[in-house]
N, C-alpha and C. Protein backbone atom coordinates (compact mmCIF):
# COMPACT_ATOMS: atom_id res chain seq x y z
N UNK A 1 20.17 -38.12 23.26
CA UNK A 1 19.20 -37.66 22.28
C UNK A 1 19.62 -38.19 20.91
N UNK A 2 18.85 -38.51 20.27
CA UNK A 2 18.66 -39.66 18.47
C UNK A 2 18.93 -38.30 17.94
N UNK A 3 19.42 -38.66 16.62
CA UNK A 3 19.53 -37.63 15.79
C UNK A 3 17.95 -37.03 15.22
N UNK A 4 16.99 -37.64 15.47
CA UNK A 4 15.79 -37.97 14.81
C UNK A 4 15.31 -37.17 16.16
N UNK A 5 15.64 -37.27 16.69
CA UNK A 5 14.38 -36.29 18.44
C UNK A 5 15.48 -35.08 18.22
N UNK A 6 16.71 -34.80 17.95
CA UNK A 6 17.46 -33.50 17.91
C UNK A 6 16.92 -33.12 16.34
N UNK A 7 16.59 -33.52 15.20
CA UNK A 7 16.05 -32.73 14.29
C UNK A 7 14.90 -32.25 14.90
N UNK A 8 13.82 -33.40 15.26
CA UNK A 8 12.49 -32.78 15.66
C UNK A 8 12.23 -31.80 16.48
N UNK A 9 13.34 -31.43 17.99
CA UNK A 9 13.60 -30.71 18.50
C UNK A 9 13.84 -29.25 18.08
N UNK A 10 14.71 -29.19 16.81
CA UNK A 10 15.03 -27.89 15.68
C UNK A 10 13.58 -27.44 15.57
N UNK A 11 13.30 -28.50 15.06
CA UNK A 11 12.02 -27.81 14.36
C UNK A 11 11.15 -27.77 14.70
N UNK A 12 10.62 -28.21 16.17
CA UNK A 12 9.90 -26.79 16.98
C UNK A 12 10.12 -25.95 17.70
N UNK A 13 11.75 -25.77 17.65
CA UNK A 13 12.07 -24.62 18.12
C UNK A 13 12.00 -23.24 16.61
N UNK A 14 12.05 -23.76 15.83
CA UNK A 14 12.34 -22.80 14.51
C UNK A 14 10.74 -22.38 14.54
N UNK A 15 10.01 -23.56 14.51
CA UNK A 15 8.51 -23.33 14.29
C UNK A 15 7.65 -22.45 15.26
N UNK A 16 8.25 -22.60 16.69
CA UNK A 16 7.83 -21.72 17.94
C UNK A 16 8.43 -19.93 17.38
N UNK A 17 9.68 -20.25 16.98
CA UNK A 17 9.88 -18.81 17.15
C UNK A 17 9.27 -17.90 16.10
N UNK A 18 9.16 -18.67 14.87
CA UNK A 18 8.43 -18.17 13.64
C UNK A 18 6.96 -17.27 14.13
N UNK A 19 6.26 -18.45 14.75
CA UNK A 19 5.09 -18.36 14.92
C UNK A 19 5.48 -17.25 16.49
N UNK A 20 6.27 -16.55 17.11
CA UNK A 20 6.10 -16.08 18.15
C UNK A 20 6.21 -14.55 17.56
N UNK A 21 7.31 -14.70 15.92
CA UNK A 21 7.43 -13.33 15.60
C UNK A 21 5.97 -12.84 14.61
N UNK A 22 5.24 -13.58 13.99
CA UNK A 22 3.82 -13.52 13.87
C UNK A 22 2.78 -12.90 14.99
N UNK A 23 3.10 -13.60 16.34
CA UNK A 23 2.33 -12.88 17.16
C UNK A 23 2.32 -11.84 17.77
N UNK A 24 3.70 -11.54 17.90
CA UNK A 24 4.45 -10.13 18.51
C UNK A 24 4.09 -9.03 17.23
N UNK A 25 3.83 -9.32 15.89
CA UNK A 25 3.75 -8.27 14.98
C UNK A 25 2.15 -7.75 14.71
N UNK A 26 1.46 -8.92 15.43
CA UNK A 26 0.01 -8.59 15.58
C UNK A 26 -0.17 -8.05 16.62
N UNK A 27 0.34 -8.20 17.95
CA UNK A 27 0.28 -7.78 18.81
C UNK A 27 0.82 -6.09 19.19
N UNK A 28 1.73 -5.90 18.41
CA UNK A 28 2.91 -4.57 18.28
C UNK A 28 1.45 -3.92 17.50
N UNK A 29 0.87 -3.88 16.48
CA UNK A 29 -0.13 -3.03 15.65
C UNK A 29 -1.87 -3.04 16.82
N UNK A 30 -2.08 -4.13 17.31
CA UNK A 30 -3.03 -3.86 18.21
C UNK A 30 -2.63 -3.15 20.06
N UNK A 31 -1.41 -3.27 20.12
CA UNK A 31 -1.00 -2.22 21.10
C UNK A 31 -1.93 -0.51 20.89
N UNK A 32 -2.67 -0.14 21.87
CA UNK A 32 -3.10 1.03 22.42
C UNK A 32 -2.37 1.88 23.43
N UNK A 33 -1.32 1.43 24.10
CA UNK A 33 -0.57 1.94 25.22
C UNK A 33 -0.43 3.31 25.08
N UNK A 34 -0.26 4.34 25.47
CA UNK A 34 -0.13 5.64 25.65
C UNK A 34 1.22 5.34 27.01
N UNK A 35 2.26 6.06 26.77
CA UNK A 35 2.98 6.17 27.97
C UNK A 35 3.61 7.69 28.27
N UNK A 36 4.21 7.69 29.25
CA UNK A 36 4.22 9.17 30.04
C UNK A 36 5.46 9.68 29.08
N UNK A 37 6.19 8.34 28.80
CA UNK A 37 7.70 9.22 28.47
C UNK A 37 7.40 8.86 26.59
N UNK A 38 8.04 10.00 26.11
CA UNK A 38 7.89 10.40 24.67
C UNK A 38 8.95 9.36 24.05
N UNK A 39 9.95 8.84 24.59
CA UNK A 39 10.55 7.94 23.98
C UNK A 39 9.91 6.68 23.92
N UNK A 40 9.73 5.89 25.39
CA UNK A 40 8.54 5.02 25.05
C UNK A 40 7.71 5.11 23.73
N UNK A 41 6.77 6.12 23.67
CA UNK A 41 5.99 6.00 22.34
C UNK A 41 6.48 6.16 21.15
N UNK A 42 7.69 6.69 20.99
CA UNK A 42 8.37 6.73 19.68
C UNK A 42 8.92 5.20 19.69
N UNK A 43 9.20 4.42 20.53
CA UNK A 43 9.55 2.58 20.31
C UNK A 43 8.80 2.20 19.90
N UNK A 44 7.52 2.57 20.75
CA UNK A 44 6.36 1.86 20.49
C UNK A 44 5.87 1.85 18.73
N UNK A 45 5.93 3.22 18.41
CA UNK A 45 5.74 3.70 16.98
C UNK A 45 6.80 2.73 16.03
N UNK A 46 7.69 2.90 16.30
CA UNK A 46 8.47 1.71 15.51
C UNK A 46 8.33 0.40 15.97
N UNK A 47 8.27 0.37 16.67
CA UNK A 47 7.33 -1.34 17.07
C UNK A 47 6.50 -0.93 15.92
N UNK A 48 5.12 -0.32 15.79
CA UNK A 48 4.30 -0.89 14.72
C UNK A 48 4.47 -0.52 13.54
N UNK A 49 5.40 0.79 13.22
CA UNK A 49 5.87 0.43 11.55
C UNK A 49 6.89 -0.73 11.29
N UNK A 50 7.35 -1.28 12.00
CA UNK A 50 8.21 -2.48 11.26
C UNK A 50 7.19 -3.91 11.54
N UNK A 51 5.92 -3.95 13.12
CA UNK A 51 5.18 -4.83 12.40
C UNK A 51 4.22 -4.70 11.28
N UNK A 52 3.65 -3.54 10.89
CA UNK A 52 3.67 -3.20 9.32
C UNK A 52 4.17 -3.69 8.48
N UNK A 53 5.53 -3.34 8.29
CA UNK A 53 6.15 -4.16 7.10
C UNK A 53 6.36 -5.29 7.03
N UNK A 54 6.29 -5.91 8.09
CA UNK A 54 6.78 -7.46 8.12
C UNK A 54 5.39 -8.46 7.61
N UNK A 55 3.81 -7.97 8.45
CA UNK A 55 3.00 -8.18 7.94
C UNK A 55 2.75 -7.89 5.97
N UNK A 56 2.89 -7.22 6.16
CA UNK A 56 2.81 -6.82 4.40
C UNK A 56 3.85 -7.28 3.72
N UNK A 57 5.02 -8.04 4.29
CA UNK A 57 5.83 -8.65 3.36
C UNK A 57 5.90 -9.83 3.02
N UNK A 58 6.47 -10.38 2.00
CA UNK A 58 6.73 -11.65 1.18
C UNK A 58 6.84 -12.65 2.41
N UNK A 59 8.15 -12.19 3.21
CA UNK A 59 8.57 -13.39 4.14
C UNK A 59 7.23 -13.60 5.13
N UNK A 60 6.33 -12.78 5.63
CA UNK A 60 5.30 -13.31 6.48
C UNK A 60 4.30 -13.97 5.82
N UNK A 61 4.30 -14.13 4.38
CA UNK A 61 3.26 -14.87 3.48
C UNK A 61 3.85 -16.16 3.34
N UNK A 62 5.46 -15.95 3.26
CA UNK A 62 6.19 -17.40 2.95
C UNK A 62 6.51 -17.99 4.63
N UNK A 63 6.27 -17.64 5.45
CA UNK A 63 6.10 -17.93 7.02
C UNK A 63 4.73 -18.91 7.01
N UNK A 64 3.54 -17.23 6.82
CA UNK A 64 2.39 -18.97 6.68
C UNK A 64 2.39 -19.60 5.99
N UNK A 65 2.78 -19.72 4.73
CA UNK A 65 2.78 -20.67 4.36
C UNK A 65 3.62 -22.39 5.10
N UNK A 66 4.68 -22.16 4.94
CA UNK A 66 5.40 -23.23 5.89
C UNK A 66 4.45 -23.58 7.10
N UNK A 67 4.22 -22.70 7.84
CA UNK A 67 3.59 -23.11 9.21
C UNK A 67 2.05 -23.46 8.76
N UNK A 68 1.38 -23.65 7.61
CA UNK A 68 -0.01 -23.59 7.35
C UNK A 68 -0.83 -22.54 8.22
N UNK A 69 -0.38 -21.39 8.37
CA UNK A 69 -1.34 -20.62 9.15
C UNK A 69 -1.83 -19.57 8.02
N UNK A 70 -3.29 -18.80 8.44
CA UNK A 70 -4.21 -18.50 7.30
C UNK A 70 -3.61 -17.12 7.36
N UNK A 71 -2.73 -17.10 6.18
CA UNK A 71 -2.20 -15.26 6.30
C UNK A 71 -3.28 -14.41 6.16
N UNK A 72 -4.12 -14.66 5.18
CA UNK A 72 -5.22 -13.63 4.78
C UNK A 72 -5.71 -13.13 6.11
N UNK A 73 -6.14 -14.13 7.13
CA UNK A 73 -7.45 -14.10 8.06
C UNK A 73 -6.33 -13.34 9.10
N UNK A 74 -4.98 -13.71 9.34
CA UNK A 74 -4.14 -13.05 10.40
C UNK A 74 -3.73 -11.27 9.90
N UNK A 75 -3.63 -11.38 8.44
CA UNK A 75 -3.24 -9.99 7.74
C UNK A 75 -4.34 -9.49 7.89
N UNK A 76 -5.67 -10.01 8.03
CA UNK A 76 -6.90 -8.99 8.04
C UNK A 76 -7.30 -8.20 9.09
N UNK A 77 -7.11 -9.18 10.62
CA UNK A 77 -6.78 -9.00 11.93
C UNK A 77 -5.83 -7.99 12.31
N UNK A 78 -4.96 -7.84 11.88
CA UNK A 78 -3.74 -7.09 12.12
C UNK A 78 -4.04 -5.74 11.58
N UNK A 79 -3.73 -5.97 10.15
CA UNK A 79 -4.23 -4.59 9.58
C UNK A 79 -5.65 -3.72 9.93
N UNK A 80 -6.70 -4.39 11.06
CA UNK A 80 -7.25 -3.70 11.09
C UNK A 80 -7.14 -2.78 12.06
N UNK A 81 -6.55 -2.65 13.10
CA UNK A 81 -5.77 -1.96 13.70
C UNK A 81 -5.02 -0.60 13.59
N UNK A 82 -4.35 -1.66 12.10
CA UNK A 82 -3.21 -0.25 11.60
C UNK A 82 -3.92 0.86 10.87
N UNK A 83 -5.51 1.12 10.72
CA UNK A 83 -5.84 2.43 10.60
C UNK A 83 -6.78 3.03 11.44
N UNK A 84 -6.17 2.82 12.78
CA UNK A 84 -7.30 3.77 13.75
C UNK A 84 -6.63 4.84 13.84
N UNK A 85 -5.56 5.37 13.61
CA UNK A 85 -4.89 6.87 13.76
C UNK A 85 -5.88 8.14 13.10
């Protein structure tokens, strides 16, 4: 492997995972699951307050940006979710 296919290699591995923790934080706030055991749903609950914050923070604005993905249109998606309680 060229030094030039091992950079390019980095950087879609950096770029995959970026973009995987984007989807897992949209995905964590559109989760509906109900489960039997009370701990389950208390994970689950912190599953979506920390994809909460991550959406609403600096670093997921400076994420799309790098990756050119449309924060507004993904933050709008997401957050709409986070007020069906």
């Amino acid at each position: 492997m060229t030094a030039e296919e091992k950079h390019d290699a980095e950087c879609e591995f950096t770029r995959n995972l970026l973009c995987g923790m984007v989807q897992q934080a949209v995905e964590d706030l559109r989760s509906e699951k109900v489960f039997m055991s009370k701990q389950l749903n208390a994970h689950q609950e912190i599953d979506r307050d920390t994809a909460l914050h991550f959406i609403r923070s600096k670093a997921f604005q400076g994420i799309c940006d790098v990756l050119s993905l449309p924060a507004d249109k993904i933050k709008t998606q997401a957050l709409k979710y986070e007020s069906r309680d």
